[in-house]
Structures are given as structure tokens and as C-alpha cells.
N, C-alpha and C. Protein backbone atom coordinates (compact mmCIF):
# COMPACT_ATOMS: atom_id res chain seq x y z
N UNK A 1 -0.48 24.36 41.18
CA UNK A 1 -0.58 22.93 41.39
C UNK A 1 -0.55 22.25 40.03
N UNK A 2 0.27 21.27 40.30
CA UNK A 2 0.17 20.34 38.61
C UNK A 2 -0.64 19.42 38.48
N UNK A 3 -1.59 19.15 37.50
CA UNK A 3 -2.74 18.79 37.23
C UNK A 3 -2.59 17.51 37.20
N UNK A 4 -1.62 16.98 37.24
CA UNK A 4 -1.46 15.16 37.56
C UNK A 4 -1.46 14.86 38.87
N UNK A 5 -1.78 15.51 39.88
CA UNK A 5 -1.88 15.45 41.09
C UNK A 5 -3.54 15.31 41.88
N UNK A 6 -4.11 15.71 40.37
CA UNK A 6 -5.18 15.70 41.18
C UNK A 6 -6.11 14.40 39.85
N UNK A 7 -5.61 13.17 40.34
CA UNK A 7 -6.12 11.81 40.31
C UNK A 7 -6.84 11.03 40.87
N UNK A 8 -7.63 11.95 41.77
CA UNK A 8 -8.79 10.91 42.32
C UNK A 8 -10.64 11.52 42.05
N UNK A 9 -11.42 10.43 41.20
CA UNK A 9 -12.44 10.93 40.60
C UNK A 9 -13.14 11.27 42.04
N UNK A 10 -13.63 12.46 42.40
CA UNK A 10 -14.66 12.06 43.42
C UNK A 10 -16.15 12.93 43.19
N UNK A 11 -17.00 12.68 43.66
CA UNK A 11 -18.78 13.32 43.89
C UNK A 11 -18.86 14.13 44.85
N UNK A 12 -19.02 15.26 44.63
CA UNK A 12 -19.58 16.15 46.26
C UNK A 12 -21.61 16.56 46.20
N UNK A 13 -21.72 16.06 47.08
CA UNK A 13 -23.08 16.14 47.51
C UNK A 13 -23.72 17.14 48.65
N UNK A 14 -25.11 17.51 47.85
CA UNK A 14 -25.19 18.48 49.21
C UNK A 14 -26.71 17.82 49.71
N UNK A 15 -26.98 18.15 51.19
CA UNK A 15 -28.13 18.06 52.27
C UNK A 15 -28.97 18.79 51.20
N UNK A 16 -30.28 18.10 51.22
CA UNK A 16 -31.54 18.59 50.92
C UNK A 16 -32.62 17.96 52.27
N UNK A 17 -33.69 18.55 52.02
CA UNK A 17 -34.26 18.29 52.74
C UNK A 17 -36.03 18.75 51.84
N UNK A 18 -36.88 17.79 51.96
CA UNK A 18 -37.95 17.58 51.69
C UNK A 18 -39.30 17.32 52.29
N UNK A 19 -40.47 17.11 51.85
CA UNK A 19 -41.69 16.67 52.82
C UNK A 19 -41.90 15.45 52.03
N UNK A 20 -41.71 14.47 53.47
CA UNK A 20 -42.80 12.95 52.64
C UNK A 20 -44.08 13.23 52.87
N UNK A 21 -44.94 11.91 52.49
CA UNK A 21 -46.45 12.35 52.27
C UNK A 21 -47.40 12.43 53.47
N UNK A 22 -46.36 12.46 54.39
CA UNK A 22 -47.40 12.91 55.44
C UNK A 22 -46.76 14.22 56.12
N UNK A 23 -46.32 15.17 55.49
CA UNK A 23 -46.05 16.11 55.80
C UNK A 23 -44.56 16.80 56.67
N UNK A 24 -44.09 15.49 57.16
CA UNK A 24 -42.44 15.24 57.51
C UNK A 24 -41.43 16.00 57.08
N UNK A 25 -40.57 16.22 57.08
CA UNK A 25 -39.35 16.21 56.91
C UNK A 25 -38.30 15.27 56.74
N UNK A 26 -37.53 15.27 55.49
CA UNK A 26 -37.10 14.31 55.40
C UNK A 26 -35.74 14.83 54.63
N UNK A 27 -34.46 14.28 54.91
CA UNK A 27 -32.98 15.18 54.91
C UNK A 27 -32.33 14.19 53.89
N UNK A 28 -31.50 14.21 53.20
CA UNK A 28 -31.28 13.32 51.94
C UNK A 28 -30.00 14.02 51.39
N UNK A 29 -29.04 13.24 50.79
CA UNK A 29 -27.94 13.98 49.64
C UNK A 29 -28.77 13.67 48.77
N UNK A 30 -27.87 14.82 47.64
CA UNK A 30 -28.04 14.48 46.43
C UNK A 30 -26.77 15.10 45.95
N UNK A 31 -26.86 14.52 44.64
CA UNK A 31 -25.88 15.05 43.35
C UNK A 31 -25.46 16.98 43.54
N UNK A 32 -24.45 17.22 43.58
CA UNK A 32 -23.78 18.49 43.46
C UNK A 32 -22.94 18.73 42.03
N UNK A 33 -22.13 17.72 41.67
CA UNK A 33 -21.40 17.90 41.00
C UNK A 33 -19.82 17.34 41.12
N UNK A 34 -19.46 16.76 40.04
CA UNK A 34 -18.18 15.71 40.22
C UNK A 34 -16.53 16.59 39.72
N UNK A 35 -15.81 15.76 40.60
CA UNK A 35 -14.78 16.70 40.50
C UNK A 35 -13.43 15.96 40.69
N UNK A 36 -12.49 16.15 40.04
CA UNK A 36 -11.24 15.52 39.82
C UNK A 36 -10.51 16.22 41.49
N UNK A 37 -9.61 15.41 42.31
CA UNK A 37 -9.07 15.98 43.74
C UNK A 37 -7.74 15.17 43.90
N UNK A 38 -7.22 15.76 44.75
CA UNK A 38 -6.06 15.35 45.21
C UNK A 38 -6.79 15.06 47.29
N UNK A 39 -6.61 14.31 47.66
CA UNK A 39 -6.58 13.64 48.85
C UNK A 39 -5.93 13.28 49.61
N UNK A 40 -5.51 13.82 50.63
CA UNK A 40 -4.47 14.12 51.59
C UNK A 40 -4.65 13.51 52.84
N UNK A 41 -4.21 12.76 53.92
CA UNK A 41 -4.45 12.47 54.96
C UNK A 41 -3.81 13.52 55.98
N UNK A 42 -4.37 14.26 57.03
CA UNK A 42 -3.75 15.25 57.72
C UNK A 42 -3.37 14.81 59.30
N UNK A 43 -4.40 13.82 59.48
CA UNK A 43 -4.50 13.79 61.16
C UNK A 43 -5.24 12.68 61.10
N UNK A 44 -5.39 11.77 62.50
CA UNK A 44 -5.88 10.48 62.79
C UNK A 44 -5.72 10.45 64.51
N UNK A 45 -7.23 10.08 65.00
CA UNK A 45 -7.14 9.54 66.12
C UNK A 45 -8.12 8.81 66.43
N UNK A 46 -7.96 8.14 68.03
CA UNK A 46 -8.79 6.63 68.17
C UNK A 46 -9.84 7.23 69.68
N UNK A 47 -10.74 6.70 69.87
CA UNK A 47 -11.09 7.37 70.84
C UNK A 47 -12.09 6.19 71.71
N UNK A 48 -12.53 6.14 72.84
CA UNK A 48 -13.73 4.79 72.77
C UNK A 48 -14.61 5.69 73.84
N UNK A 49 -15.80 4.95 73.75
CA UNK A 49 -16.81 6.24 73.94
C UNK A 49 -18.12 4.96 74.38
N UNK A 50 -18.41 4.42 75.54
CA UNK A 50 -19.25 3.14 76.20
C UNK A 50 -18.88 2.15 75.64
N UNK A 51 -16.87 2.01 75.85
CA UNK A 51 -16.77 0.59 75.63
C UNK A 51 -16.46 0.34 73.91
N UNK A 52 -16.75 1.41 73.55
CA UNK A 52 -16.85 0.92 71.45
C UNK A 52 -15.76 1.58 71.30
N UNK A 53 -14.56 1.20 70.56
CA UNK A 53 -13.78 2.50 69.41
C UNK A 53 -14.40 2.54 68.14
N UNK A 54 -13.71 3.68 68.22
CA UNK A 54 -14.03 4.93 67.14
C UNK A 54 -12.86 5.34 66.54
N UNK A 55 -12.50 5.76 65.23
CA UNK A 55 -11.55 6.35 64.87
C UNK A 55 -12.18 7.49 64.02
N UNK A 56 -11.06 8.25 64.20
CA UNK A 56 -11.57 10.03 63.08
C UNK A 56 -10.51 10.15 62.15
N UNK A 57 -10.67 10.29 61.46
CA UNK A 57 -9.02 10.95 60.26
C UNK A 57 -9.69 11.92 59.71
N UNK A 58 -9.06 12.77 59.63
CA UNK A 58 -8.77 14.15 58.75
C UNK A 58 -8.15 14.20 57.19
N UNK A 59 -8.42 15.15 56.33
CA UNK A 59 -7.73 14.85 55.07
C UNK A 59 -8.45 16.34 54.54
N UNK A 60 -7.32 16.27 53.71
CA UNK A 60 -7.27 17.77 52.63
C UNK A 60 -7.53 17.17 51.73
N UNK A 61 -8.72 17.90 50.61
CA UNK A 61 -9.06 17.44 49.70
C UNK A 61 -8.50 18.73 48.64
N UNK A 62 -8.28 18.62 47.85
CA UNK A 62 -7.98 19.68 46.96
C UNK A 62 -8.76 19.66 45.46
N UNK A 63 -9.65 20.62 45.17
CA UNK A 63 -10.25 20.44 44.02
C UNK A 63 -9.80 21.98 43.50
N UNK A 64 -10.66 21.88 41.78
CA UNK A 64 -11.09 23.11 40.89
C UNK A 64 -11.68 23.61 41.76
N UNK A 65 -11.88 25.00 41.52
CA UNK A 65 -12.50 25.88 42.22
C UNK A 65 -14.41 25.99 41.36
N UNK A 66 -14.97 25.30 42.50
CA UNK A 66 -16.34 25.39 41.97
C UNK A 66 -17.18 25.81 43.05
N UNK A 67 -17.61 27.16 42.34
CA UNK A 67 -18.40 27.94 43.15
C UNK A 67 -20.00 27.27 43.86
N UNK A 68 -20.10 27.45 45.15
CA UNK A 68 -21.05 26.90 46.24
C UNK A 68 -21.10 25.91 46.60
N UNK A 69 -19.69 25.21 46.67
CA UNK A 69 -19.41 24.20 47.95
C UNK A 69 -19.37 25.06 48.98
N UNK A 70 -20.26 24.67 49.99
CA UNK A 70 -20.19 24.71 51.59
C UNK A 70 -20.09 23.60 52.59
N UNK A 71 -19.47 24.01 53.55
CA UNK A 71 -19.07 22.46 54.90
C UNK A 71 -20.44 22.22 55.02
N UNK A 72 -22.15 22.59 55.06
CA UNK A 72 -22.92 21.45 55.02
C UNK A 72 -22.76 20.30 53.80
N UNK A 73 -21.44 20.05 52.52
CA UNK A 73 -21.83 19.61 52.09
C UNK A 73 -20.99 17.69 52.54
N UNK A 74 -20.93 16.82 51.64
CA UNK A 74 -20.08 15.93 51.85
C UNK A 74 -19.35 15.60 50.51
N UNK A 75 -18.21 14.30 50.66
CA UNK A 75 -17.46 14.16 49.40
C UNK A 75 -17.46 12.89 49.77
N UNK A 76 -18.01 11.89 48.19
CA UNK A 76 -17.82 11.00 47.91
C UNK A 76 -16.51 9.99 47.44
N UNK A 77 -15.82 9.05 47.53
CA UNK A 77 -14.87 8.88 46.58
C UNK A 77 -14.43 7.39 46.86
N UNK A 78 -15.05 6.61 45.95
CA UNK A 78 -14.93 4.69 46.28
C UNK A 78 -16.25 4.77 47.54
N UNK A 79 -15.92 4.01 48.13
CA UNK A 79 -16.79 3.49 49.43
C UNK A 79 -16.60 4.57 50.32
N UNK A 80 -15.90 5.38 50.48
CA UNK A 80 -15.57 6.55 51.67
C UNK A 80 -16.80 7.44 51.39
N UNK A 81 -16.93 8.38 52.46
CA UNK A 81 -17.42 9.66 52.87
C UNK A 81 -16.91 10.25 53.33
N UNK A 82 -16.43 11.64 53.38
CA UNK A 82 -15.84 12.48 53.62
C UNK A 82 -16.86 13.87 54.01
N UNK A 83 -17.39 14.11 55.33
CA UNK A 83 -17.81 15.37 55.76
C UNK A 83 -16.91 16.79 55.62
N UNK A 84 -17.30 17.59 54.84
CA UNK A 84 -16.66 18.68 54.78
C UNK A 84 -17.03 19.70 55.93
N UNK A 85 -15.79 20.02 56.97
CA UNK A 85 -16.02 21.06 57.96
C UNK A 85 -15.51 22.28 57.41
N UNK A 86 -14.71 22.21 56.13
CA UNK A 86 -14.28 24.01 56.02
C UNK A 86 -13.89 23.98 54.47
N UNK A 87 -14.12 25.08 54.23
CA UNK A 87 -13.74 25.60 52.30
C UNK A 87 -12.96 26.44 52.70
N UNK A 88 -11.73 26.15 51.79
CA UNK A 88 -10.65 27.60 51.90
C UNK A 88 -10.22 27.63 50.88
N UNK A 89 -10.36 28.91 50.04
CA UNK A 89 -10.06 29.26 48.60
C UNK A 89 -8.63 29.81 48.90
N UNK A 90 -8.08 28.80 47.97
CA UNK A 90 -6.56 29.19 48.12
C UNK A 90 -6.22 30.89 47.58
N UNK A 91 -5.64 31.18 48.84
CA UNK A 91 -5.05 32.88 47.64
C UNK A 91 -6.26 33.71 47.64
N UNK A 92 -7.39 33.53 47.34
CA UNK A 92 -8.76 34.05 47.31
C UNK A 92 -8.34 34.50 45.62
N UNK A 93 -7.92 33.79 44.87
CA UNK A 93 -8.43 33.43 43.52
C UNK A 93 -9.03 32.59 42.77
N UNK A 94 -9.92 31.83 43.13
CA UNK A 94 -11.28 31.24 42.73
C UNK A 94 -10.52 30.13 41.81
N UNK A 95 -9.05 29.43 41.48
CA UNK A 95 -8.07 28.50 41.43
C UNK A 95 -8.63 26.94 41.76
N UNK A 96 -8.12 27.32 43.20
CA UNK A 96 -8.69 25.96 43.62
C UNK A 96 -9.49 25.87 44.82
N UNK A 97 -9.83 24.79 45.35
CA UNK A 97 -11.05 24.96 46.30
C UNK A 97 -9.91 23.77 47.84
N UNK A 98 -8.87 24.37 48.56
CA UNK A 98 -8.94 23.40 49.89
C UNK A 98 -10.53 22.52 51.02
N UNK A 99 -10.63 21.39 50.59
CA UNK A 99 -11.90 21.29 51.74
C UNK A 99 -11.21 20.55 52.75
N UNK A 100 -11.41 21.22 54.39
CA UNK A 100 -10.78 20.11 55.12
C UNK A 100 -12.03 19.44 55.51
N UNK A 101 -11.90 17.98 55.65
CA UNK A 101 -12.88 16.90 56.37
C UNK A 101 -12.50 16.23 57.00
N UNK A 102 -13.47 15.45 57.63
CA UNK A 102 -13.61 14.60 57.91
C UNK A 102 -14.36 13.06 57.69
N UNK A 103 -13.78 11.76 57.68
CA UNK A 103 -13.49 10.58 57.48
C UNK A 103 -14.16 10.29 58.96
N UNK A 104 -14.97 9.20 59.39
CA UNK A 104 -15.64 8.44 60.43
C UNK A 104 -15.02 7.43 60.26
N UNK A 105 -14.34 6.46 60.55
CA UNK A 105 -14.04 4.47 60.11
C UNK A 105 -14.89 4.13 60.84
């Protein structure tokens, strides 16, 4: 892959989870680590669900290969969120990192 392709700054964050002070549970991102990507749109659909639509889009994100991204995590980039459902190491040489997600509108 040529490295001018991958022009979009984005943040990937992972689920933590903590106790507030009364002993709770409490689920939170935080900071993972930032990463230069290429962003792909793959798929899009509309759906309505009591009367409301909804839309879903899909998108390939393509990063460096940085070890312990997992689909609990998410990807930041402008105002978007991006849920990661899958990591696929291209080739299985630790290169680059495919995440497919998902986009909510």
C-alpha cells in the first residue's frame, strides 16, 4: 500500500470499565493510540424500527499494524464513530491492520 493513501488522522479507543464511589460499574473509552488510515465506505442501508429510520454504513478502515486492537474497540475520526466488528491482518504479516466497522447516522 502507498503511504499517501493513508490521509486520514484518526484515534482508536478502547472500553474500560471502572467502580464509581459507590461501588458501580461504570464503562467509558479511553485513549488507545492514534493512527494515520485510509477509510473506505463498503456498504449502506436504511432500516425503520417503531416508526424512526435508522441508517448503518459499513467502511474499511486501513491502518499500521498496531498490535492489540480488538472489535471491542472503536475509531474516532472528525465527529464520526466508527465501531470496530473485525481485525484482519492483511497476509498475517503484522503490515497493516484491515478493521471492518461500523458507522450508526
Amino acid at each position: 500500500m502507498r503511504i499517501g493513501k493513508l490521509r486520514h488522522k484518526v484515534s482508536i479507543q478502547k472500553l474500560e470499565s471502572t467502580q464509581d464511589a459507590l461501588g458501580g460499574k461504570v464503562e467509558s473509552y479511553t485513549h488507545f493510540c492514534d493512527a494515520w488510515a485510509e477509510i473506505r465506505p463498503v456498504s449502506g442501508r436504511e432500516y425503520f424500527i417503531d416508526n424512526q429510520r435508522y441508517a448503518r454504513c459499513t467502511h474499511s478502515i486501513i491502518v499500521r499494524f498496531v498490535p492489540g486492537i480488538t472489535p471491542s474497540m472503536r475509531v474516532l475520526f472528525n465527529d464520526r464513530v466508527f465501531d470496530i466488528e473485525a481485525v484482519l491482518n492483511a497476509e498475517e504479516r503484522n503490515i497493516y491492520l484491515r478493521l471492518l466497522a461500523v458507522e450508526d447516522v
